[in-house]
N, C-alpha and C. Protein backbone atom coordinates (compact mmCIF):
# COMPACT_ATOMS: atom_id res chain seq x y z
N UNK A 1 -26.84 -10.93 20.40
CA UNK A 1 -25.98 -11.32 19.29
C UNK A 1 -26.56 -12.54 18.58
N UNK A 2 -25.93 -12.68 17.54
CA UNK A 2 -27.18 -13.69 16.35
C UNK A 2 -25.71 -14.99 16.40
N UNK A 3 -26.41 -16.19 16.29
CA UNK A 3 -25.76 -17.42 16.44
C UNK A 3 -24.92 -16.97 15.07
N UNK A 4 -23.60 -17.69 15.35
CA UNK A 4 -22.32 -17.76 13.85
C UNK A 4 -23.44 -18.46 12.77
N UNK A 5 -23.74 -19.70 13.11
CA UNK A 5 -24.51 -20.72 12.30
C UNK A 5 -25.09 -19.54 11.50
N UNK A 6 -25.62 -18.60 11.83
CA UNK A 6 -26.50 -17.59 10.76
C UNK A 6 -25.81 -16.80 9.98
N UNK A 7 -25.05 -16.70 9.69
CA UNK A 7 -24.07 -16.13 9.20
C UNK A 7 -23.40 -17.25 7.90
N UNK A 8 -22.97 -18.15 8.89
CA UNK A 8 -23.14 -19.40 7.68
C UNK A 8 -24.34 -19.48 6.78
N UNK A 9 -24.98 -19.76 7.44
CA UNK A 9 -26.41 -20.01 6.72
C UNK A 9 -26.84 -18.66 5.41
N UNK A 10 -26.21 -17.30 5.71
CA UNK A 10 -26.80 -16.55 5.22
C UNK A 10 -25.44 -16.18 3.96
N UNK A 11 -25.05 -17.05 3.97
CA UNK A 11 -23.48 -16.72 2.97
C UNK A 11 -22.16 -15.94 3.49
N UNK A 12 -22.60 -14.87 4.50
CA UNK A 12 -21.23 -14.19 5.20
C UNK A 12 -19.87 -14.82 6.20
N UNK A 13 -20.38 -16.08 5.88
CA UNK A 13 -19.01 -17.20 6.32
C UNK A 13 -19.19 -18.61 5.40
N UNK A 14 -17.54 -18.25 4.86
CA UNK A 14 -17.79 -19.66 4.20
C UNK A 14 -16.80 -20.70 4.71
N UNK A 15 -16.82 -21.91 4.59
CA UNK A 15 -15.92 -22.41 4.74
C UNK A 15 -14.81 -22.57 4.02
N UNK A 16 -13.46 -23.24 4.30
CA UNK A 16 -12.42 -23.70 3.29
C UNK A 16 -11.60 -23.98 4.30
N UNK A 17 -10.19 -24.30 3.80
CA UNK A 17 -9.01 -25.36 4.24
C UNK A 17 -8.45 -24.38 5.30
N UNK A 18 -8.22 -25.13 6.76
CA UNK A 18 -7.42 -23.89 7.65
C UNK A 18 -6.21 -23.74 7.25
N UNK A 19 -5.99 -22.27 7.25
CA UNK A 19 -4.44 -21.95 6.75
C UNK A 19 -3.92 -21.26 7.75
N UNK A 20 -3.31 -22.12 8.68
CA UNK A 20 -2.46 -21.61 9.62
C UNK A 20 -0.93 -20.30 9.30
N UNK A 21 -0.78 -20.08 8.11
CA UNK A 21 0.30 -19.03 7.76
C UNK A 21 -0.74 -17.80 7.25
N UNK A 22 -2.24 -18.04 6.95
CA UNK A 22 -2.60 -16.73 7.12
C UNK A 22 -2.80 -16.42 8.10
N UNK A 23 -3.45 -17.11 9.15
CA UNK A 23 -3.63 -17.11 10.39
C UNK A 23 -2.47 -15.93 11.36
N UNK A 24 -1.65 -16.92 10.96
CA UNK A 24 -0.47 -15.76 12.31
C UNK A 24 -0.20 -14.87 11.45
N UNK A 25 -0.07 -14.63 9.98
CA UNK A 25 0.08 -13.19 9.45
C UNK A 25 -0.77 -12.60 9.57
N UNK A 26 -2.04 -12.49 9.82
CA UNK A 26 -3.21 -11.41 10.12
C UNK A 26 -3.49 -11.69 11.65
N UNK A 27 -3.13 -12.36 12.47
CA UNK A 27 -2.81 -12.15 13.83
C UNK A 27 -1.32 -11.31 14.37
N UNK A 28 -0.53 -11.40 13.02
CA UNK A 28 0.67 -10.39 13.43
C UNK A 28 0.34 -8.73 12.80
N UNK A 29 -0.91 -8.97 11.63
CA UNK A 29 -1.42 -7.63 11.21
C UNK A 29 -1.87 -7.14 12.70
N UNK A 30 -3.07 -8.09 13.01
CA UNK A 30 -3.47 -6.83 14.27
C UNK A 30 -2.30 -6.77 15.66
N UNK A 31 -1.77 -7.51 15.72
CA UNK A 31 -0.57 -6.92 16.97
C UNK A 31 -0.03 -5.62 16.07
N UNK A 32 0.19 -5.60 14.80
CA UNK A 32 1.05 -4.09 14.59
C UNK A 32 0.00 -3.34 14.73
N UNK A 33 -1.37 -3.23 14.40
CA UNK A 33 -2.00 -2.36 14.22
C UNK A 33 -2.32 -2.16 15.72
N UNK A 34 -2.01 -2.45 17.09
CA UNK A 34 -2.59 -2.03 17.92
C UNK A 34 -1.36 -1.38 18.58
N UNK A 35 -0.66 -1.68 18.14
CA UNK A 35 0.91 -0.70 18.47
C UNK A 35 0.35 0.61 17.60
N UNK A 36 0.29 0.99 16.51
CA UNK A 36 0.39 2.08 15.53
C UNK A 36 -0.70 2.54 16.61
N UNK A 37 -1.95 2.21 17.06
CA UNK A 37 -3.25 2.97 17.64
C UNK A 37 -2.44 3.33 18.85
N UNK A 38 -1.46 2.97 19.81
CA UNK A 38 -0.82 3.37 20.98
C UNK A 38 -0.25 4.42 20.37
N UNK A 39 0.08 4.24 19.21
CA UNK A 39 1.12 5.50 19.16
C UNK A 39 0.05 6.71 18.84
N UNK A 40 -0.95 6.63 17.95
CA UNK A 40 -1.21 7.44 17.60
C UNK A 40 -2.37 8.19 18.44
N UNK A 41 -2.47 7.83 19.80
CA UNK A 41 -2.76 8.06 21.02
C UNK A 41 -2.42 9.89 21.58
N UNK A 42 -1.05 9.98 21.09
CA UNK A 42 -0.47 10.91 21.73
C UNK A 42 -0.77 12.30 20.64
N UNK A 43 -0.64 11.70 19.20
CA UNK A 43 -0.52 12.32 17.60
C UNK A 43 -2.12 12.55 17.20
N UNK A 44 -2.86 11.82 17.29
CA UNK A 44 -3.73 11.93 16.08
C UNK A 44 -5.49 12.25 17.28
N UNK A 45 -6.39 11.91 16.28
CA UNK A 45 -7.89 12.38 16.77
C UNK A 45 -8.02 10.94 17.42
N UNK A 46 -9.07 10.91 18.82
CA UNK A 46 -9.47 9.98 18.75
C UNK A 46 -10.13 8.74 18.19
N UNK A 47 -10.91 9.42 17.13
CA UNK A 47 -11.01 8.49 16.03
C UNK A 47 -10.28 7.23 15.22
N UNK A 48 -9.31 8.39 15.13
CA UNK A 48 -7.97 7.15 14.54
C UNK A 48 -7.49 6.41 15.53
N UNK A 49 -7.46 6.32 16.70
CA UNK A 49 -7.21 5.47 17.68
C UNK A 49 -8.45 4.66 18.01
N UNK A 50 -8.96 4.34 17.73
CA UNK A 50 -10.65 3.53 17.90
C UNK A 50 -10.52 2.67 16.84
N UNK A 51 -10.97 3.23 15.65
CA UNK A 51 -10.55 2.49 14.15
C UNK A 51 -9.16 1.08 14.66
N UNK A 52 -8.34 2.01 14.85
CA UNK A 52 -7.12 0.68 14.90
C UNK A 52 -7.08 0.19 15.90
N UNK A 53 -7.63 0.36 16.94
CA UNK A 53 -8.06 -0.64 17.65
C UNK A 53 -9.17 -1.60 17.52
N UNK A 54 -9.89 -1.27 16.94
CA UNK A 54 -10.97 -1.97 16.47
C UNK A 54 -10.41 -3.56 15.71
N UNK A 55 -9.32 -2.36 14.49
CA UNK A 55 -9.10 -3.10 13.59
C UNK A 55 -8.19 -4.16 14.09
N UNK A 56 -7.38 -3.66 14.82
CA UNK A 56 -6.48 -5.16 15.43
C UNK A 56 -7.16 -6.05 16.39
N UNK A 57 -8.32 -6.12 17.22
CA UNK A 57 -9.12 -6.94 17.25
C UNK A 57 -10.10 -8.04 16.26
N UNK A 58 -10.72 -7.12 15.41
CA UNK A 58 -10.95 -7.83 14.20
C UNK A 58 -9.96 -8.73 13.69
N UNK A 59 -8.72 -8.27 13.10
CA UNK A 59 -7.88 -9.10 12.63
C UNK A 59 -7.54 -9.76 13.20
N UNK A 60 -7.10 -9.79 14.59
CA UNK A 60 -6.77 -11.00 15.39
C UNK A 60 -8.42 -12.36 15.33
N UNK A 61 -9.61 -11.54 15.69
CA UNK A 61 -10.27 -12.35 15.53
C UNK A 61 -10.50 -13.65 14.27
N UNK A 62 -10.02 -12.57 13.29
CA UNK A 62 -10.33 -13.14 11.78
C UNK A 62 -9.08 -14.34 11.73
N UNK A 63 -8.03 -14.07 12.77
CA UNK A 63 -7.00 -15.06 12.60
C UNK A 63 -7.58 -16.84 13.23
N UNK A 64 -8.54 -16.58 13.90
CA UNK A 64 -8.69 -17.79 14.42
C UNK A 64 -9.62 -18.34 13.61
N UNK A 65 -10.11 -17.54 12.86
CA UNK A 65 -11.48 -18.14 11.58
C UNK A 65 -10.32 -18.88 10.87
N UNK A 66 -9.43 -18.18 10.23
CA UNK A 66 -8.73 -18.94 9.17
C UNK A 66 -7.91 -20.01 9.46
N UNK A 67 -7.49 -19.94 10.99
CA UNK A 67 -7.02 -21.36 11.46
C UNK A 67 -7.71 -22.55 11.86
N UNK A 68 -9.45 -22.37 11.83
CA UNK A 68 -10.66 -23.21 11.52
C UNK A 68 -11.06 -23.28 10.63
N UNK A 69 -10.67 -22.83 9.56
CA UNK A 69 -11.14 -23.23 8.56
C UNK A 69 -12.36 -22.44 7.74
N UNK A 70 -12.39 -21.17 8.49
CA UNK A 70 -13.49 -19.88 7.96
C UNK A 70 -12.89 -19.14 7.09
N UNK A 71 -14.37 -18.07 6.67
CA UNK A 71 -13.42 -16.92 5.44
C UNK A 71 -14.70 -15.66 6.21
N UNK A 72 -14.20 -15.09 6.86
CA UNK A 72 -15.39 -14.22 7.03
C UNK A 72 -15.61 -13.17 6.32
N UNK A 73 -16.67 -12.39 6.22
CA UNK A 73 -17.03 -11.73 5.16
C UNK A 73 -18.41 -10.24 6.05
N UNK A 74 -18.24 -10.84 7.40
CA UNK A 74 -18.63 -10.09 8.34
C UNK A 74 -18.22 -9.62 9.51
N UNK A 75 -18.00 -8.54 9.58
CA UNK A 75 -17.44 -8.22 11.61
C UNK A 75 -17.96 -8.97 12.28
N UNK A 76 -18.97 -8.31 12.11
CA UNK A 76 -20.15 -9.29 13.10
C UNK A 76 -19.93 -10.40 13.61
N UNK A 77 -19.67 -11.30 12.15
CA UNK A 77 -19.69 -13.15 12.28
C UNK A 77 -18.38 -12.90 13.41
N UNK A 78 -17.13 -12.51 13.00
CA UNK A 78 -15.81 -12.62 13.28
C UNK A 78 -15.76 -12.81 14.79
N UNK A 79 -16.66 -11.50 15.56
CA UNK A 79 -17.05 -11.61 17.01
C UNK A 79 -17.56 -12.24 17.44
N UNK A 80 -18.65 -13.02 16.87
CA UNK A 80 -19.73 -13.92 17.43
C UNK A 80 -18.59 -15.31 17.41
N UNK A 81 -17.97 -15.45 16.84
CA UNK A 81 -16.96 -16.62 16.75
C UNK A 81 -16.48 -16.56 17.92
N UNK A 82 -16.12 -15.40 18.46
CA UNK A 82 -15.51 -15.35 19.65
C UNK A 82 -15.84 -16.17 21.27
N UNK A 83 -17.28 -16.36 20.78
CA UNK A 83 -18.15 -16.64 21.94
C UNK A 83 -17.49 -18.61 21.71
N UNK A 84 -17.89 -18.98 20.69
CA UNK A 84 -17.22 -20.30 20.76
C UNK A 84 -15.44 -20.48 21.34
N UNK A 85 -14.96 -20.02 21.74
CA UNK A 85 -13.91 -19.67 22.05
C UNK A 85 -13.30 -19.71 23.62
N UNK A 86 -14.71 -19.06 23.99
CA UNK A 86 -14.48 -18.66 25.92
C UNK A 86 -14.51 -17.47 25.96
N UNK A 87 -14.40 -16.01 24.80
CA UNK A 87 -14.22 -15.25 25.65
C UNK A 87 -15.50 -14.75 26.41
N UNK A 88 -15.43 -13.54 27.19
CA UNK A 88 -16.77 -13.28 27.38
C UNK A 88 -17.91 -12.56 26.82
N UNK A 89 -19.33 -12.77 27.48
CA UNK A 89 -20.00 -11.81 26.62
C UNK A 89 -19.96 -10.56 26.68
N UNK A 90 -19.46 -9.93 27.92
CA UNK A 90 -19.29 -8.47 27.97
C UNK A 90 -18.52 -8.17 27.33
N UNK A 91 -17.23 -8.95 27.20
CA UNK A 91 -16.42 -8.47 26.08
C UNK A 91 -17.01 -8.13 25.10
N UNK A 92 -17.20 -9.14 24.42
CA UNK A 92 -17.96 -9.47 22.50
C UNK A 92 -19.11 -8.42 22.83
N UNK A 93 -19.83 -7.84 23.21
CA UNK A 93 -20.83 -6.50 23.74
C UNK A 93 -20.49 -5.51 23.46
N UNK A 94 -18.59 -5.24 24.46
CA UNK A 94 -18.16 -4.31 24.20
C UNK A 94 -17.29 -4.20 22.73
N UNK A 95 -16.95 -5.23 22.19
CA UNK A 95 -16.28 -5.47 21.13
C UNK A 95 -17.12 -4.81 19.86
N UNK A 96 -18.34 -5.29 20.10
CA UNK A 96 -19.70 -5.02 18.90
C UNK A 96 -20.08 -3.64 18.98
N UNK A 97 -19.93 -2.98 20.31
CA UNK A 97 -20.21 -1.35 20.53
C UNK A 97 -18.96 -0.69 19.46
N UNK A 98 -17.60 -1.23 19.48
CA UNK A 98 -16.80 -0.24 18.97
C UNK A 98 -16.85 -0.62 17.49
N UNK A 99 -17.48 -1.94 16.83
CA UNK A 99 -18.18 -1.89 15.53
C UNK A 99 -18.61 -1.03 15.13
N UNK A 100 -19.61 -1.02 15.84
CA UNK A 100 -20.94 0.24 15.99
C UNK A 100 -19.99 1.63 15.72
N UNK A 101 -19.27 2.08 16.54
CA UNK A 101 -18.72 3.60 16.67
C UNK A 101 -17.92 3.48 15.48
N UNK A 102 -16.85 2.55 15.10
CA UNK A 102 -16.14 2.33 13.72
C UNK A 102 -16.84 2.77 12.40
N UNK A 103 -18.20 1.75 12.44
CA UNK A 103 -18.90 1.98 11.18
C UNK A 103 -19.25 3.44 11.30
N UNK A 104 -19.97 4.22 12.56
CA UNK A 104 -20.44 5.31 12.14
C UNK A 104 -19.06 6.43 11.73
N UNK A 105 -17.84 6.38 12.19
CA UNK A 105 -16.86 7.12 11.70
C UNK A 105 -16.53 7.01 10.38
N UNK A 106 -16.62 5.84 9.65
CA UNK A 106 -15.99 5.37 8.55
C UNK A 106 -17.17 5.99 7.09
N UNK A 107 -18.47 5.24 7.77
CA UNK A 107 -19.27 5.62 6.71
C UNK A 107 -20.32 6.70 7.05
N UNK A 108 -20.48 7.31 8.21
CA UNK A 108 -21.25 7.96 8.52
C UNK A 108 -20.72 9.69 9.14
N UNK A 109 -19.77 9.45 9.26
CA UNK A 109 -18.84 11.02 9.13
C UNK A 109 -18.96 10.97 10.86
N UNK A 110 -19.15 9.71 11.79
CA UNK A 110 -18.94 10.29 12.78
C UNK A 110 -17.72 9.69 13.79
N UNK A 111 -17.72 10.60 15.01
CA UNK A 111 -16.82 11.03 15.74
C UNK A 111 -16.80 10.17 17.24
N UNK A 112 -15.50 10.01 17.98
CA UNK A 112 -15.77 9.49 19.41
C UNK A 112 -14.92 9.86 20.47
N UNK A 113 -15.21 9.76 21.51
CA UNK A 113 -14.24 10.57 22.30
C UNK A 113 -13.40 10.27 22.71
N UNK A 114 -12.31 10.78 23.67
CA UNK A 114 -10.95 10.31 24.33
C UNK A 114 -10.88 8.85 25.26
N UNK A 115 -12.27 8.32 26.35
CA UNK A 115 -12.32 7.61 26.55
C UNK A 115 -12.67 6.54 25.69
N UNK A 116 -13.37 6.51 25.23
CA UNK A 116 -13.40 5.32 24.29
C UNK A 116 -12.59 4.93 23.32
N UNK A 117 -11.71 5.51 22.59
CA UNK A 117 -10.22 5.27 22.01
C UNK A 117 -9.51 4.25 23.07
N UNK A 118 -9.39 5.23 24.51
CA UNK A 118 -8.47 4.35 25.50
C UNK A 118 -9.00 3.19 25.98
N UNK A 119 -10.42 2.76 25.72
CA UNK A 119 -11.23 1.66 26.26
C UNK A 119 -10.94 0.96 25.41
N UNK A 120 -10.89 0.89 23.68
CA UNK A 120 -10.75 0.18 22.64
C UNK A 120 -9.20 -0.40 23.02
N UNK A 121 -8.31 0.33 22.96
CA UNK A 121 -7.15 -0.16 23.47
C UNK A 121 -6.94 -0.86 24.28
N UNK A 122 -7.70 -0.73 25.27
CA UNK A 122 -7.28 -1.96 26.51
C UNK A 122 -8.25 -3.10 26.25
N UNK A 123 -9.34 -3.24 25.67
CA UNK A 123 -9.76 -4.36 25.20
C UNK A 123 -8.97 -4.66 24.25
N UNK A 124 -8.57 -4.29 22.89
CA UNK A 124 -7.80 -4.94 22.17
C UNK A 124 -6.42 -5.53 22.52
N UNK A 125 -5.70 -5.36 23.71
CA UNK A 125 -4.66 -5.79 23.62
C UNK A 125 -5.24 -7.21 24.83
N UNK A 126 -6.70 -7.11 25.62
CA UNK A 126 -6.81 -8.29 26.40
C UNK A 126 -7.41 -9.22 25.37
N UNK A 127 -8.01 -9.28 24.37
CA UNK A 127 -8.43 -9.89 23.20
C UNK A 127 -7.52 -10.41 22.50
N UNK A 128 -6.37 -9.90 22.04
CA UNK A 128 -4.97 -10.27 21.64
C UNK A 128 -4.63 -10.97 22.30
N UNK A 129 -4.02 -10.74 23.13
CA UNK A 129 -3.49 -11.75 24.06
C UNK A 129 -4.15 -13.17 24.31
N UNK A 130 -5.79 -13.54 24.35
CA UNK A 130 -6.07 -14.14 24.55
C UNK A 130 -6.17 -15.24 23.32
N UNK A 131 -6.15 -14.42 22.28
CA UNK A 131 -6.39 -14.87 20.79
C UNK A 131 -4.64 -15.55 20.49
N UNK A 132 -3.48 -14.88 21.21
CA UNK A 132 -2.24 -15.30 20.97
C UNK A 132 -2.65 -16.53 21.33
N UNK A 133 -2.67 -17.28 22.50
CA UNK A 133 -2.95 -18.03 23.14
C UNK A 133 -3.62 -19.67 22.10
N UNK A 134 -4.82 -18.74 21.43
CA UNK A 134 -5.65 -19.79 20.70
C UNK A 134 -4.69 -20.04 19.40
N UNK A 135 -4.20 -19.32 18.99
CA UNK A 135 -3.51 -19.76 17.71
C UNK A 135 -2.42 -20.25 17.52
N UNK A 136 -1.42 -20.03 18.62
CA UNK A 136 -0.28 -20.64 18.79
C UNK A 136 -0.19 -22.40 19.28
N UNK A 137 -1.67 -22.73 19.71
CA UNK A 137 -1.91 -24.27 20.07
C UNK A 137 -2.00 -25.26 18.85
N UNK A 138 -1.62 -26.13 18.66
CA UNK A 138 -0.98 -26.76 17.69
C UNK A 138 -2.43 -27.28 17.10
């Protein structure tokens, strides 16, 4: 994984003023969105359960940028932030793999299977949780 600093450096994070009310509203985006991916567990393709799990990780991530004072403009950066944080690297590994599978569904017409939907899910809700944690500290 490539240092945040590069990301800065390369324009895909900028800085500005932390705004703690976007913060918990796009940390309350991805708590809904990882409910809607539970549900749609039972309903829909695995795909669509990957995507929103993905996505409520991301957004939770993106919540702690904006309560530091970031604007990200990359997945990428959003995860690598993570590492300043504590979580782990296997996480942020596995976090960056379901990037990987996201982008190829979204823009590349492709597909993923039943376990990995349910893997996205249980990382996203231990990522959440941990991210509740960081943003709720004053």
């Amino acid at each position: 994984m490539k240092e945040f600093n590069f990301f800065v450096s390369k324009g895909e994070v900028k800085k500005q003023s932390p705004d703690n009310n976007l913060a918990l509203a796009t940390f309350r985006n991805g708590e809904e969105r990882l409910s809607l991916a539970k549900n749609l567990q039972q309903m829909a393709k695995a795909k669509y359960v990957l995507e929103n799990a993905y996505e409520s990780m991301r957004e939770a991530a993106d919540s702690i940028l904006f309560k530091e004072g970031f604007k990200s403009f990359s997945h990428e950066a959003s995860i690598v932030y993570l590492l300043k944080k504590g979580f782990s690297e296997s996480d942020l590994a596995e976090f960056d793999r379901f990037r990987k599978i996201r982008n190829g569904i979204k823009y590349y017409g492709g597909d993923c299977d039943k376990p990995d939907a349910e893997a996205a899910i249980k990382l996203s809700e231990k990522i959440i949780s941990k991210v509740k944690e960081i943003i709720q500290r004053p």
